[in-house]
Protein backbone atom coordinates (compact mmCIF):
# COMPACT_ATOMS: atom_id res chain seq x y z
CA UNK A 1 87.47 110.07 68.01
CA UNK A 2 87.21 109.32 71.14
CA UNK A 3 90.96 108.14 71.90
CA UNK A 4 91.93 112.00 70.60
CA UNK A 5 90.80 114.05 73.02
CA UNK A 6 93.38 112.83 75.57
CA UNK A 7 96.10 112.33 73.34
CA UNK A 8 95.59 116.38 72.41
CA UNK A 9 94.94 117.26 76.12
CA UNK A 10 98.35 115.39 77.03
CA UNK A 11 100.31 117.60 73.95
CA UNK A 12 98.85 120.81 75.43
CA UNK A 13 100.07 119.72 78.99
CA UNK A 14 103.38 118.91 77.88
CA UNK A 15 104.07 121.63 75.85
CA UNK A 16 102.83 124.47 78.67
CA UNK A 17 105.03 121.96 81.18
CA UNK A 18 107.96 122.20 78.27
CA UNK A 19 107.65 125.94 78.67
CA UNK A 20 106.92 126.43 82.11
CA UNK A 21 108.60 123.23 84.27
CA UNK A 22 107.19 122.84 87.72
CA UNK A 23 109.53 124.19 90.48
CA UNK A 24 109.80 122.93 94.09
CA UNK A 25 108.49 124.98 96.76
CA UNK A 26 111.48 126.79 97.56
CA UNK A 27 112.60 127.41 94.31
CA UNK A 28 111.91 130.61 92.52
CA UNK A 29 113.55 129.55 88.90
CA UNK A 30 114.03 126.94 86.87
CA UNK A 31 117.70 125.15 87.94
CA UNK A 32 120.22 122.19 86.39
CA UNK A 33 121.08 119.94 89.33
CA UNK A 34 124.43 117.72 89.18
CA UNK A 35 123.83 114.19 88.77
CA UNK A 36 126.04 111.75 90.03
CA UNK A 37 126.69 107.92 88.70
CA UNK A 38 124.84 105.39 90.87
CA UNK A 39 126.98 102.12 91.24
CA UNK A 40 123.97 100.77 89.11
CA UNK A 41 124.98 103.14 86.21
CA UNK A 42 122.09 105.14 86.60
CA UNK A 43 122.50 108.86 87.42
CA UNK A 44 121.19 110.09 90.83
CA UNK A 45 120.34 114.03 91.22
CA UNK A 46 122.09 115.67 93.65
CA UNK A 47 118.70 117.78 94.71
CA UNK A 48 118.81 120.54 97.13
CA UNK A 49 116.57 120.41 100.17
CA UNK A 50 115.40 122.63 102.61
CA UNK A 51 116.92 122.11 106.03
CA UNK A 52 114.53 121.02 108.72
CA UNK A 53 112.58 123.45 110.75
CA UNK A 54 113.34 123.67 114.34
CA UNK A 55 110.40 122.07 116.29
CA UNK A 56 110.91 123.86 119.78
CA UNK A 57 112.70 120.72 121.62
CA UNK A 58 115.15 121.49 123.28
């Protein structure tokens, strides 16, 4: 009985995660990024980031 309480907890969190996927912080709805092939095979997501922010040195 024990062992089911976080088995359920983890369904409930995937589901609402399912439903509602986590954005970055400067993204205001949910988006399908590119992938591209890796030389490995495996796929690489081309992910958008925010440029830096000017620190003043000039």
């Amino acid at each position: 009985m024990e062992d089911r309480l976080p088995v359920l907890i983890q369904k409930q969190l995937d589901a609402k995660i399912q439903q509602h996927p986590p954005l970055f912080p400067w993204e205001t709805e949910v988006e399908e990024y590119e992938t591209i092939e890796a030389e490995s095979g495996h796929p690489i997501f081309n992910i958008p980031t925010l440029p830096p922010e000017p620190n003043g040195d000039l």
